[in-house]
C-alpha atoms as a PDB file:
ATOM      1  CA  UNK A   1      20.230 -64.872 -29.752  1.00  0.00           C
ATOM      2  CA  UNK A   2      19.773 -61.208 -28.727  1.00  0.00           C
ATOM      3  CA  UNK A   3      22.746 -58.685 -27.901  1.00  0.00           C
ATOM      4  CA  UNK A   4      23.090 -55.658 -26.728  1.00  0.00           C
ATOM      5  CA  UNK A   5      23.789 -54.402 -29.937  1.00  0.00           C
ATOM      6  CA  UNK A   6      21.286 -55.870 -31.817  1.00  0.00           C
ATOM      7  CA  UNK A   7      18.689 -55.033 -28.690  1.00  0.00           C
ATOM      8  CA  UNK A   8      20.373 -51.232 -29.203  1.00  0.00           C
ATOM      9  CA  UNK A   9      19.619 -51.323 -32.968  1.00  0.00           C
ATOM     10  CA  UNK A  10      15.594 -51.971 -32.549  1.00  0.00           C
ATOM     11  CA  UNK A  11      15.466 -48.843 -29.991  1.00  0.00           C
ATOM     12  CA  UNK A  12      13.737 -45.239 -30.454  1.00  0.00           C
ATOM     13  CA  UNK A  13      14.763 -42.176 -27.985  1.00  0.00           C
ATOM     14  CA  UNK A  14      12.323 -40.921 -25.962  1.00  0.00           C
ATOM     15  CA  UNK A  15      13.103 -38.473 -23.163  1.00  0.00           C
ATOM     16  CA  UNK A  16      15.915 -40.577 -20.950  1.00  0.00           C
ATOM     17  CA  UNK A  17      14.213 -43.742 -22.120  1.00  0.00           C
ATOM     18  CA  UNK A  18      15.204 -46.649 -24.894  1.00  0.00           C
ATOM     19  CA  UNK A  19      12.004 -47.672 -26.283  1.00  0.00           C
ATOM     20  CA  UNK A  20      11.955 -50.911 -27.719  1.00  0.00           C
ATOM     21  CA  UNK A  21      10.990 -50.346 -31.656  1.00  0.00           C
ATOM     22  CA  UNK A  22      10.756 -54.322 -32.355  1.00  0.00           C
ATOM     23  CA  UNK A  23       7.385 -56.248 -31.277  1.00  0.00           C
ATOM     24  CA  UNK A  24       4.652 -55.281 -28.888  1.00  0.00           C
ATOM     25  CA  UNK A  25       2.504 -57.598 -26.826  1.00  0.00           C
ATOM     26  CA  UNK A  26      -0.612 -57.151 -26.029  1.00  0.00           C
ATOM     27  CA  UNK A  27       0.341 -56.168 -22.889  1.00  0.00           C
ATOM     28  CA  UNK A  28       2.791 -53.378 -23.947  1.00  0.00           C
ATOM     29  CA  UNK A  29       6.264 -55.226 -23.284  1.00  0.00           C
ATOM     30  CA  UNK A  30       8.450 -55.932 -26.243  1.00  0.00           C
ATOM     31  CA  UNK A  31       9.474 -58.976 -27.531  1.00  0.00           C
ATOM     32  CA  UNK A  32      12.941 -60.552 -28.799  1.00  0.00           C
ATOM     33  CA  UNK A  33      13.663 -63.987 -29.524  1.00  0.00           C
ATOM     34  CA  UNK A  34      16.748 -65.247 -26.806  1.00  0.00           C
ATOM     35  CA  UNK A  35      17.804 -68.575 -26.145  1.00  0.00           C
ATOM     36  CA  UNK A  36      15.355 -70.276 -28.378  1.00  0.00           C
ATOM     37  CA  UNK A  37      12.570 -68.450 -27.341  1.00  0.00           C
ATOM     38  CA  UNK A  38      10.622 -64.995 -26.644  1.00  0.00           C
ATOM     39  CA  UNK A  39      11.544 -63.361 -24.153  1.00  0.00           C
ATOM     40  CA  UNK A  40      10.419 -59.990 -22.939  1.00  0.00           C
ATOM     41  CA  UNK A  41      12.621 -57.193 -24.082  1.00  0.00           C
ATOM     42  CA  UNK A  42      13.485 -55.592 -20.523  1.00  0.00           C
ATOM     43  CA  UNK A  43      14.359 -58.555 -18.851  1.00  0.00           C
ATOM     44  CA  UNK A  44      16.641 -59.734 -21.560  1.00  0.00           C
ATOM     45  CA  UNK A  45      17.811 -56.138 -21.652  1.00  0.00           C
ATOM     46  CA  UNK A  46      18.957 -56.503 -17.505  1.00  0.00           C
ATOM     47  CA  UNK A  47      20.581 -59.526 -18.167  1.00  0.00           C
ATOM     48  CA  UNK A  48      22.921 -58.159 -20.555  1.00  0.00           C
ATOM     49  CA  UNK A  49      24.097 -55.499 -19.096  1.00  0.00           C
ATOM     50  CA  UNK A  50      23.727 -57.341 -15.703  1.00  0.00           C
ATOM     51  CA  UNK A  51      23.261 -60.378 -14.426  1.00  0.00           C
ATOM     52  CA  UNK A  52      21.233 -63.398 -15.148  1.00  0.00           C
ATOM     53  CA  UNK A  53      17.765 -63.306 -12.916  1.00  0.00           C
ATOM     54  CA  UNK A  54      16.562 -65.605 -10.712  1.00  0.00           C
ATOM     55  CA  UNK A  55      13.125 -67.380 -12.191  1.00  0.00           C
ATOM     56  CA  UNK A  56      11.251 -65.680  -9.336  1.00  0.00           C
ATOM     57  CA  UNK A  57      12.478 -62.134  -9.761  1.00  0.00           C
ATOM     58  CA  UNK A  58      10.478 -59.480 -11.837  1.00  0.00           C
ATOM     59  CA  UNK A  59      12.293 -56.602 -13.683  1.00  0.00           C
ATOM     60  CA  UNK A  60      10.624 -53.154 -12.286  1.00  0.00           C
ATOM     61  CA  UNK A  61      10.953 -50.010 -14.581  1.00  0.00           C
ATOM     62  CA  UNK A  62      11.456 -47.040 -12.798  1.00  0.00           C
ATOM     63  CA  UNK A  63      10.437 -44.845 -15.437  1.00  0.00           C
ATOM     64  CA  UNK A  64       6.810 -46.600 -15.908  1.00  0.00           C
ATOM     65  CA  UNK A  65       7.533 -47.180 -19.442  1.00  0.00           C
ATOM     66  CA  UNK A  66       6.840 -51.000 -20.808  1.00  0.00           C
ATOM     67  CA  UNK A  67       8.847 -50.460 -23.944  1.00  0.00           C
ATOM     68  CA  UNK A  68      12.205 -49.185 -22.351  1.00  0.00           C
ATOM     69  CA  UNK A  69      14.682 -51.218 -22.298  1.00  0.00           C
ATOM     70  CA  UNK A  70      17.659 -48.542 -20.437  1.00  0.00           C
ATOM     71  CA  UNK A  71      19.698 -50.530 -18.169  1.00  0.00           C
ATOM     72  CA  UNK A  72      19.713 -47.608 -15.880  1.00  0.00           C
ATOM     73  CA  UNK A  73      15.839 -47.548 -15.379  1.00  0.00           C
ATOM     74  CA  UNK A  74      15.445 -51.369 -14.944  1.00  0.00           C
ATOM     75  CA  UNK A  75      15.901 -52.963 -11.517  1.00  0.00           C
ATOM     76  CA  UNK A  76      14.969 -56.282 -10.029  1.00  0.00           C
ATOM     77  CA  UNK A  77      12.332 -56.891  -7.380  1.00  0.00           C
ATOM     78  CA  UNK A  78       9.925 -59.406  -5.719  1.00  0.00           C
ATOM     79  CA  UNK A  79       6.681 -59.510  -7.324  1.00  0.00           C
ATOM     80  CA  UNK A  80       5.764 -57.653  -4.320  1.00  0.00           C
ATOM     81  CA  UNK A  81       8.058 -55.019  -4.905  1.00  0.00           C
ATOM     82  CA  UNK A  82       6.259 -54.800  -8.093  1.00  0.00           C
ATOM     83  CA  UNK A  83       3.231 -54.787  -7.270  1.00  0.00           C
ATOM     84  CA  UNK A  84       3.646 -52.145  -4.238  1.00  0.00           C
ATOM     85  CA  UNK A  85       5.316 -49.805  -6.668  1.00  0.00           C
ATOM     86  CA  UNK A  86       2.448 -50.545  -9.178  1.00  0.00           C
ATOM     87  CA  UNK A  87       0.023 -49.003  -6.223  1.00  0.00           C
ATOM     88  CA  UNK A  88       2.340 -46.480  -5.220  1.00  0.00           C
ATOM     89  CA  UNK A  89       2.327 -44.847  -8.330  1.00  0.00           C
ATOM     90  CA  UNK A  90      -1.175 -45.388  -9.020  1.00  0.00           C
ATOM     91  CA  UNK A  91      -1.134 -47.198 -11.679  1.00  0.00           C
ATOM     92  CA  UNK A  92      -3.091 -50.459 -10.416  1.00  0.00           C
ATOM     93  CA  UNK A  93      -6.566 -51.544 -12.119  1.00  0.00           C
ATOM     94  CA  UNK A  94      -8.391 -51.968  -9.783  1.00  0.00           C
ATOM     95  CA  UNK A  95      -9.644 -47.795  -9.196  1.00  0.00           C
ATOM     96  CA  UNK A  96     -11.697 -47.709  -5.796  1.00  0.00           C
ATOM     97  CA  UNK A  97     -14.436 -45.583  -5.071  1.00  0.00           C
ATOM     98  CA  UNK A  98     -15.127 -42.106  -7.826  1.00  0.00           C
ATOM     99  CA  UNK A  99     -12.615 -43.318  -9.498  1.00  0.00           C
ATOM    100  CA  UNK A 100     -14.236 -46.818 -10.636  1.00  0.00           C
ATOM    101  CA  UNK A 101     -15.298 -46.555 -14.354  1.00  0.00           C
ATOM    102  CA  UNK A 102     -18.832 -48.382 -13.274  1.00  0.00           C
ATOM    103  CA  UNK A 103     -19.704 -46.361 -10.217  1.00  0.00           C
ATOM    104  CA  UNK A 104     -22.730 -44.985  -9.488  1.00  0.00           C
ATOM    105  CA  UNK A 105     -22.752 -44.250  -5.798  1.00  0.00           C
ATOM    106  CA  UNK A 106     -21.129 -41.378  -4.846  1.00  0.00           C
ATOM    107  CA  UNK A 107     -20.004 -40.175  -0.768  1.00  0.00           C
ATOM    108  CA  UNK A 108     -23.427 -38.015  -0.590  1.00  0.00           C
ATOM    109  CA  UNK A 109     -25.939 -40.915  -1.757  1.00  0.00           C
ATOM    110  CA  UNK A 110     -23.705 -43.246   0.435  1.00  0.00           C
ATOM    111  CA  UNK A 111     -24.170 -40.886   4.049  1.00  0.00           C
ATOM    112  CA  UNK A 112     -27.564 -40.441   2.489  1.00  0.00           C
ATOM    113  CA  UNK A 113     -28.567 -44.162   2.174  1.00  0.00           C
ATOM    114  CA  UNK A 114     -26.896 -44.984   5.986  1.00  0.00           C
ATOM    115  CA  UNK A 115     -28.629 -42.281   7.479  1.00  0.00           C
ATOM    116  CA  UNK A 116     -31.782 -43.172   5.938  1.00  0.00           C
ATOM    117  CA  UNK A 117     -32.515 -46.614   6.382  1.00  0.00           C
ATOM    118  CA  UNK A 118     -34.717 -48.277   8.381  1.00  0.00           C
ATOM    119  CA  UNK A 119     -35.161 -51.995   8.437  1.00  0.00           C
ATOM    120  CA  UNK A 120     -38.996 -53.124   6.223  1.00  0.00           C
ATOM    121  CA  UNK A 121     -39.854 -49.736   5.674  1.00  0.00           C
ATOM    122  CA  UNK A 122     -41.948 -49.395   2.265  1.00  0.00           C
ATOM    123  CA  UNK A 123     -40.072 -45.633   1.879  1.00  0.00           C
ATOM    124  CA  UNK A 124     -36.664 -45.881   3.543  1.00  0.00           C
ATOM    125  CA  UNK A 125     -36.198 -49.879   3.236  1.00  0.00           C
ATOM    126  CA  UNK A 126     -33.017 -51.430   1.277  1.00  0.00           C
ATOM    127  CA  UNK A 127     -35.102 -51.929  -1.984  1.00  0.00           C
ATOM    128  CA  UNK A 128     -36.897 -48.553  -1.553  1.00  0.00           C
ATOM    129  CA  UNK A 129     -33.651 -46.837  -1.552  1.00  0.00           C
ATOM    130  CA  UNK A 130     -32.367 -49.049  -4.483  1.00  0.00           C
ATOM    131  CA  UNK A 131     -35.006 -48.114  -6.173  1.00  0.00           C
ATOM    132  CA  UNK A 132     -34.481 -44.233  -5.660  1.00  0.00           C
ATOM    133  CA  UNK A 133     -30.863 -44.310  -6.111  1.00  0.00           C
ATOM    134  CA  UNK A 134     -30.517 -46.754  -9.572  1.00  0.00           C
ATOM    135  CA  UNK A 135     -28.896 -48.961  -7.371  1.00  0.00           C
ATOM    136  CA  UNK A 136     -29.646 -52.980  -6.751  1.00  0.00           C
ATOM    137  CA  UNK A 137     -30.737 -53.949  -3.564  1.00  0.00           C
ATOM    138  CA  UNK A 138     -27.554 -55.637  -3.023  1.00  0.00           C
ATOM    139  CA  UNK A 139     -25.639 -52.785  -3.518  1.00  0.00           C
ATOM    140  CA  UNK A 140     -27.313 -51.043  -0.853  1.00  0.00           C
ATOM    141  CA  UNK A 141     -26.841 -53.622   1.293  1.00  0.00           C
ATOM    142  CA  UNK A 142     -22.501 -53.726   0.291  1.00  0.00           C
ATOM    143  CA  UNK A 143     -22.483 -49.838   1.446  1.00  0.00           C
ATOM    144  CA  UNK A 144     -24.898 -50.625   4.739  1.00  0.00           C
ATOM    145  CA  UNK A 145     -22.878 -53.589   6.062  1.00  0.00           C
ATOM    146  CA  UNK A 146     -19.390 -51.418   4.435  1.00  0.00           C
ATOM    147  CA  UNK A 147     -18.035 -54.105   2.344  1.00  0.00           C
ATOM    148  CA  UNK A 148     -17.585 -51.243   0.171  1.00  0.00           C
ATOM    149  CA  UNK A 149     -17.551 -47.599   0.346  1.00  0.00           C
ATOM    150  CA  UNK A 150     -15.802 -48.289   4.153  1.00  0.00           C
END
């Protein structure tokens, strides 16, 4: 069973955070075995120096940093907590509009395509325009009807 000291001994220093020196998950958290099973590092970290959490509680990090472990940058929080702080500090993955890693619209070509469509035209139709742009026709049709690019 993890302790604070042993959790203490597997740490590195790095700026005001603890970073947890033992195993990394895929998804960046560290590991520890506690209670007879693996448990992610932070959590088992807050209930330490804490108090136990609830099942439907998440630990947030105010310091963005998956591997720290410092009591004083852990909190808890809904999952919606989480997930607004997530947003707020722009760290979601889902990246709208330039930002998308796939996109090839961009604000010009979208004003360009809405002013310049006309319904079965062979020049300024939905799959004309596709066609011009290196869009799909569907496409054109998401940023006509504003499902995206709003």
């Amino acid at each position: 069973m993890a302790t604070i000291e042993s959790l203490m001994r597997r740490t590195v220093t790095v700026g005001e955070c603890l970073e947890f020196a033992g195993y990394i998950c895929k998804a960046g958290y560290g590991l520890v075995w506690h209670e007879g099973k693996n448990r992610l590092a932070h959590r088992v970290s807050f209930e330490l120096h804490n108090s136990p959490i609830t099942g439907t509680q998440d630990v947030m990090h105010s310091c963005d940093n998956r591997k720290c472990i410092n009591p004083a940058h852990l909190s808890l929080g809904t999952r919606l907590d989480n997930m607004h702080d997530m947003i707020a500090k722009g760290r979601d993955r889902h990246p709208k509009g330039l930002h998308a890693g796939n996109v090839k619209a961009t604000p010009e070509i979208v004003a360009e395509i809405r002013r310049r469509f006309k319904p079965y035209s062979r020049t300024d139709g939905s799959m004309a325009l596709a066609r011009e742009y290196g869009l799909s026709q569907g496409a054109v049709w998401a940023i006509l009807e504003r499902r995206t690019w709003k």
